[in-house]
PDB file of N, CA and C in Angstrom:
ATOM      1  N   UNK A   1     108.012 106.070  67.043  1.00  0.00           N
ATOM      2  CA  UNK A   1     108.762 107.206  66.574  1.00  0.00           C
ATOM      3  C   UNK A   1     110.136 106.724  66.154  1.00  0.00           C
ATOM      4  N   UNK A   2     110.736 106.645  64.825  1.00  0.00           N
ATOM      5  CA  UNK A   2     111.692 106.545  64.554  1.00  0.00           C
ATOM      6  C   UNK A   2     112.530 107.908  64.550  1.00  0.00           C
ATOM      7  N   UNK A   3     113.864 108.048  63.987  1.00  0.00           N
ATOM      8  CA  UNK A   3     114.939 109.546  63.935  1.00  0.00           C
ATOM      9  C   UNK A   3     115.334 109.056  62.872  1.00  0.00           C
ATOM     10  N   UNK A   4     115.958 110.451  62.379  1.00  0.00           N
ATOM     11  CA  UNK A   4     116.543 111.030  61.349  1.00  0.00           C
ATOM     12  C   UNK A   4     117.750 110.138  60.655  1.00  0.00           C
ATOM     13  N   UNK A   5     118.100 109.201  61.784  1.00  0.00           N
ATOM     14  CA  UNK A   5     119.474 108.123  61.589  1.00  0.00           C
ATOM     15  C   UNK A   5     118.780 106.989  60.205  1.00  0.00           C
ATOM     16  N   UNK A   6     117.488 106.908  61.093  1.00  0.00           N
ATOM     17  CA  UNK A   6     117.141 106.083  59.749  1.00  0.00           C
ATOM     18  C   UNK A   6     116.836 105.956  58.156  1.00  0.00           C
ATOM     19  N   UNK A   7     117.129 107.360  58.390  1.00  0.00           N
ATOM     20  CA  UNK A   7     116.878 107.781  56.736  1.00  0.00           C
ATOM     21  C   UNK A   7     118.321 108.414  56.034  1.00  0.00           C
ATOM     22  N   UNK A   8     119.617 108.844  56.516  1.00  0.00           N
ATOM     23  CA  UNK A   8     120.585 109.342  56.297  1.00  0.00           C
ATOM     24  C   UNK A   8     121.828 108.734  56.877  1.00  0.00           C
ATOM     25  N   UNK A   9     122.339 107.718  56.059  1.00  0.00           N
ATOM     26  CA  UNK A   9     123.428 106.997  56.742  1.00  0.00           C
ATOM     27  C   UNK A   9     124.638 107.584  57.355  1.00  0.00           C
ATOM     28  N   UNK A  10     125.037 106.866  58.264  1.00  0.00           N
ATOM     29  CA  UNK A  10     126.551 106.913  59.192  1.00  0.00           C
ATOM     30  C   UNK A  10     127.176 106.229  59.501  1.00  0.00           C
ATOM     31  N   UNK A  11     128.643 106.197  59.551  1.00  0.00           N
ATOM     32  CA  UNK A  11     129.094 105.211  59.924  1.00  0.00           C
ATOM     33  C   UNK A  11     129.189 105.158  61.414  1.00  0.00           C
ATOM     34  N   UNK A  12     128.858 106.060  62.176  1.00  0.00           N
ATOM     35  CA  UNK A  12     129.057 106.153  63.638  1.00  0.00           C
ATOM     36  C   UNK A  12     128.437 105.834  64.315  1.00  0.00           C
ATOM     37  N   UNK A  13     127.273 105.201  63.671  1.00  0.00           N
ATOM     38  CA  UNK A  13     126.219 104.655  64.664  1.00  0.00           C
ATOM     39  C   UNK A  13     125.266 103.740  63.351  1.00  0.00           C
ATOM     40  N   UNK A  14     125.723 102.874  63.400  1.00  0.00           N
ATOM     41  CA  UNK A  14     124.931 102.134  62.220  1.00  0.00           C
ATOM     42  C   UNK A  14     124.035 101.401  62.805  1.00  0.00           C
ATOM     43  N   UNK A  15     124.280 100.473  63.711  1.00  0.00           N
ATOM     44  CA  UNK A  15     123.144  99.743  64.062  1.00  0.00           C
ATOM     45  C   UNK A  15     121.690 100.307  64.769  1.00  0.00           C
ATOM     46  N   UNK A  16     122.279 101.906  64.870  1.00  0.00           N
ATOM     47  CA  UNK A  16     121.340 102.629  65.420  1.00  0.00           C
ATOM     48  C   UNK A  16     119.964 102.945  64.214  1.00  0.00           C
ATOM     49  N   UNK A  17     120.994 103.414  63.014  1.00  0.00           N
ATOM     50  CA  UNK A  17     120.537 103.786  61.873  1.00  0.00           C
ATOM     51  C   UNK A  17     119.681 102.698  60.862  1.00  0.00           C
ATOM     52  N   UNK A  18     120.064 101.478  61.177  1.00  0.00           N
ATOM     53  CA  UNK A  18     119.459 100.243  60.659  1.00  0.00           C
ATOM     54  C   UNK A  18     118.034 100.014  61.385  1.00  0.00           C
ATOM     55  N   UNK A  19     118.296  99.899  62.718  1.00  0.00           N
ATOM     56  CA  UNK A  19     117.076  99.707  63.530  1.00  0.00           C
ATOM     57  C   UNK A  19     116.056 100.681  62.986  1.00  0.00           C
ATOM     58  N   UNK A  20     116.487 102.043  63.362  1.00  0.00           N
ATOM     59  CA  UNK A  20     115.370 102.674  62.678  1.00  0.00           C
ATOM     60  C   UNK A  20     114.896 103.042  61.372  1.00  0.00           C
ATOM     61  N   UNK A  21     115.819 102.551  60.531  1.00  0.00           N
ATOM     62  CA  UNK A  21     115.431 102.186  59.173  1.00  0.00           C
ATOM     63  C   UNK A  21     114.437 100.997  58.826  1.00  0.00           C
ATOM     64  N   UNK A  22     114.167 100.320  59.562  1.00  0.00           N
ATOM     65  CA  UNK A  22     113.585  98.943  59.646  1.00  0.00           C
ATOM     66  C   UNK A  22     112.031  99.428  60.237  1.00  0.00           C
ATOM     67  N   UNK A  23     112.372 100.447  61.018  1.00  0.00           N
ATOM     68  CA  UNK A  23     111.091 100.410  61.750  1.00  0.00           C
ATOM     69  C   UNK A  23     110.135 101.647  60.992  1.00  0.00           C
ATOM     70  N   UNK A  24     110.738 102.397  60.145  1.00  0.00           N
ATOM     71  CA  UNK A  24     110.600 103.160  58.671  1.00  0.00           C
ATOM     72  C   UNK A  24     109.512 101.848  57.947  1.00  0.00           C
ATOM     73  N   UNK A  25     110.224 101.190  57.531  1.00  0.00           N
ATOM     74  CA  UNK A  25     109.932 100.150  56.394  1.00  0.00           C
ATOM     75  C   UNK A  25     108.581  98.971  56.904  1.00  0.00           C
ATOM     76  N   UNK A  26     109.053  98.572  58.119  1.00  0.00           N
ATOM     77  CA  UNK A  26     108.026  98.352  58.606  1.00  0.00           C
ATOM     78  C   UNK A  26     106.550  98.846  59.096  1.00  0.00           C
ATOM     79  N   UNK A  27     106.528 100.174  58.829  1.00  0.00           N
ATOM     80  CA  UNK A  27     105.523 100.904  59.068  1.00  0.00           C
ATOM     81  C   UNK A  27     104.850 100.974  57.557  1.00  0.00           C
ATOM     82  N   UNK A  28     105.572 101.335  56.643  1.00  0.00           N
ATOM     83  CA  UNK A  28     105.444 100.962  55.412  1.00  0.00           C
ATOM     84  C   UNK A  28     104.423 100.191  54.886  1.00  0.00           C
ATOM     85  N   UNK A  29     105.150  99.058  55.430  1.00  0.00           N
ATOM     86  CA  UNK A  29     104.688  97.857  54.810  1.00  0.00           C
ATOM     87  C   UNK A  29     103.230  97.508  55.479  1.00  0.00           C
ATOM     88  N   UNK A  30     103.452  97.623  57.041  1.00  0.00           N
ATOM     89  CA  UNK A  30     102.110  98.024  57.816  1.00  0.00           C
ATOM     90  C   UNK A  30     100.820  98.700  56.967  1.00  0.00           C
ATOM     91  N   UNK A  31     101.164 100.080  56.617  1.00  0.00           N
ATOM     92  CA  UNK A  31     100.121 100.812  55.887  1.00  0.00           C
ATOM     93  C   UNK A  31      99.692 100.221  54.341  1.00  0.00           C
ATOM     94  N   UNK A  32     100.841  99.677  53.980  1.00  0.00           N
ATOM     95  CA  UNK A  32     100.527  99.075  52.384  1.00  0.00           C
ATOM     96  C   UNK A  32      99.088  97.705  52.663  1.00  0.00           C
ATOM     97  N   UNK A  33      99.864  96.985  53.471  1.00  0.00           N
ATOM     98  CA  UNK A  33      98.788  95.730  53.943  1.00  0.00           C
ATOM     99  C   UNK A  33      97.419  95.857  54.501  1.00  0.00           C
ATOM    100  N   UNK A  34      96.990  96.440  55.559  1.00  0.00           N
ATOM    101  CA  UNK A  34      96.255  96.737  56.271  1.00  0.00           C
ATOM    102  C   UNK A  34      95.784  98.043  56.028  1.00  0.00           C
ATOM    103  N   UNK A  35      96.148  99.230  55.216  1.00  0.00           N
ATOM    104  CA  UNK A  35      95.979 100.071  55.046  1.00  0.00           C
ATOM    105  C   UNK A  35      94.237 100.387  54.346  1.00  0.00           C
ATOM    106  N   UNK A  36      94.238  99.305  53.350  1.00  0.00           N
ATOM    107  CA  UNK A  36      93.192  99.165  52.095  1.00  0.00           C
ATOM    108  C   UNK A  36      92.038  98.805  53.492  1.00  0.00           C
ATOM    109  N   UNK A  37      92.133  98.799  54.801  1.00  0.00           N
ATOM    110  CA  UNK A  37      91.266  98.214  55.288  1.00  0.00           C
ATOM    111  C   UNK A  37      90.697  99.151  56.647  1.00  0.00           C
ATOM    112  N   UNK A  38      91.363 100.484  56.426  1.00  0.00           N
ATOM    113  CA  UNK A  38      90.578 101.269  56.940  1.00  0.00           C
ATOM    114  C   UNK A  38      91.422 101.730  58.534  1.00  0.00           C
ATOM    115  N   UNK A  39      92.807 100.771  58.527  1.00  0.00           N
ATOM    116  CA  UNK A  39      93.526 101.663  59.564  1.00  0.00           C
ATOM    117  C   UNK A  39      94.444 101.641  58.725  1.00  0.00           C
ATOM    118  N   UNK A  40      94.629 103.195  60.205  1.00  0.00           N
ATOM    119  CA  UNK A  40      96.016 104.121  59.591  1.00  0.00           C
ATOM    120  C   UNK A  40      97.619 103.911  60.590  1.00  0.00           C
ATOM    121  N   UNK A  41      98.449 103.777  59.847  1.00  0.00           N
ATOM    122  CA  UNK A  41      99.571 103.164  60.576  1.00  0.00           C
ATOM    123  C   UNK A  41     100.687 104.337  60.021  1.00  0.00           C
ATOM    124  N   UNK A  42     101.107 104.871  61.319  1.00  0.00           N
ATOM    125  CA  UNK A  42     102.093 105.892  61.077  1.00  0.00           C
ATOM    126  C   UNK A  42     103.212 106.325  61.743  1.00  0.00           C
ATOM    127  N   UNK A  43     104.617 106.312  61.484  1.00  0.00           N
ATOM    128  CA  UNK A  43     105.644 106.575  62.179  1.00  0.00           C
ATOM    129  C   UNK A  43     106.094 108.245  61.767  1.00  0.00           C
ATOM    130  N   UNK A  44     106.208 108.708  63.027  1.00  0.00           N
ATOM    131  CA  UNK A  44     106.964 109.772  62.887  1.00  0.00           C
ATOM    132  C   UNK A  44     108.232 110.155  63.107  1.00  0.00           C
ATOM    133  N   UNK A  45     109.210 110.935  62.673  1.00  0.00           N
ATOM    134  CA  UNK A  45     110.725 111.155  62.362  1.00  0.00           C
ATOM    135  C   UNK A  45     110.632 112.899  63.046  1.00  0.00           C
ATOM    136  N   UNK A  46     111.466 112.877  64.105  1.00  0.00           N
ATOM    137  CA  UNK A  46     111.326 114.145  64.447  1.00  0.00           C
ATOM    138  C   UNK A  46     112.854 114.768  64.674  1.00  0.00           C
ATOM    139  N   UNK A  47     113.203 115.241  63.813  1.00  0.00           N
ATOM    140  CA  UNK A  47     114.344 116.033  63.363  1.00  0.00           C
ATOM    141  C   UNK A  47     115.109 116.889  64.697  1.00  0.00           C
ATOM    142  N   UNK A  48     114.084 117.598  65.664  1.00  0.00           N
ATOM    143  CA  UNK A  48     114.295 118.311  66.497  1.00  0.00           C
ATOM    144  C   UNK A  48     114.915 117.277  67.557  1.00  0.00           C
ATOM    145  N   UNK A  49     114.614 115.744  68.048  1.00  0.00           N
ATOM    146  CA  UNK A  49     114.998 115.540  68.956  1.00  0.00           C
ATOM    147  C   UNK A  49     116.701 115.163  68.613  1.00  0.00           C
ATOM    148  N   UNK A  50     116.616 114.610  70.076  1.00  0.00           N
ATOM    149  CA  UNK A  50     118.384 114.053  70.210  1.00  0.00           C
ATOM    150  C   UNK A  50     118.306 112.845  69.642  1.00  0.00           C
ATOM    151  N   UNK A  51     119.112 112.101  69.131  1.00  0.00           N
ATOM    152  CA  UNK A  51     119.070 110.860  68.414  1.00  0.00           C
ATOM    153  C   UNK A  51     120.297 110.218  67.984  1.00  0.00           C
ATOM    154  N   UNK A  52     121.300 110.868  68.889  1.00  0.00           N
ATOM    155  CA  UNK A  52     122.414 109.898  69.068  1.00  0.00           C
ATOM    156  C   UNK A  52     122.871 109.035  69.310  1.00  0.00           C
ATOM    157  N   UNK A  53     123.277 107.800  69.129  1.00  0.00           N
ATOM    158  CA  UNK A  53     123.624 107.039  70.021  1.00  0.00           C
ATOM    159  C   UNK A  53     124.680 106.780  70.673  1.00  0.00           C
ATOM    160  N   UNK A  54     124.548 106.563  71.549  1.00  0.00           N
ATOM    161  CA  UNK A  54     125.605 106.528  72.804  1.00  0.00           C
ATOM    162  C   UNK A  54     126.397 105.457  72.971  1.00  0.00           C
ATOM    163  N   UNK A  55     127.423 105.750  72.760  1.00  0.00           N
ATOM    164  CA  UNK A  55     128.524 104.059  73.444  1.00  0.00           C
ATOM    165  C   UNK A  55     128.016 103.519  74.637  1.00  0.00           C
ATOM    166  N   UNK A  56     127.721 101.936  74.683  1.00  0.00           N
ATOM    167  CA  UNK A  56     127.972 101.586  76.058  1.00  0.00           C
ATOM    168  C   UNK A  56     129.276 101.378  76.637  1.00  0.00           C
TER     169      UNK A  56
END
């Protein structure tokens, strides 16, 4: 499950927003490759949760 960070940039949490941009793309790329072969590879983005990130 990736969030909403990964698709709509910020500066307030970028590395948050990268990670899950990556894991967007990587799912992607997952379904493009392996896809033609009969599995299904799917990330979901769920708007409703919390997806802030937090200072340590």
């Amino acid at each position: 499950m990736s969030s909403a960070a990964g698709r709509q940039p910020s500066q307030a949490n970028l590395a948050y927003g990268v990670a899950n941009a990556g894991l967007v793309m990587l799912t992607r790329h997952m379904a493009t490759e392996i896809g033609p072969r009969g599995v299904r590879i799917n990330c979901t983005t769920d708007p409703t949760a919390d997806s802030t990130a937090r200072p340590l």
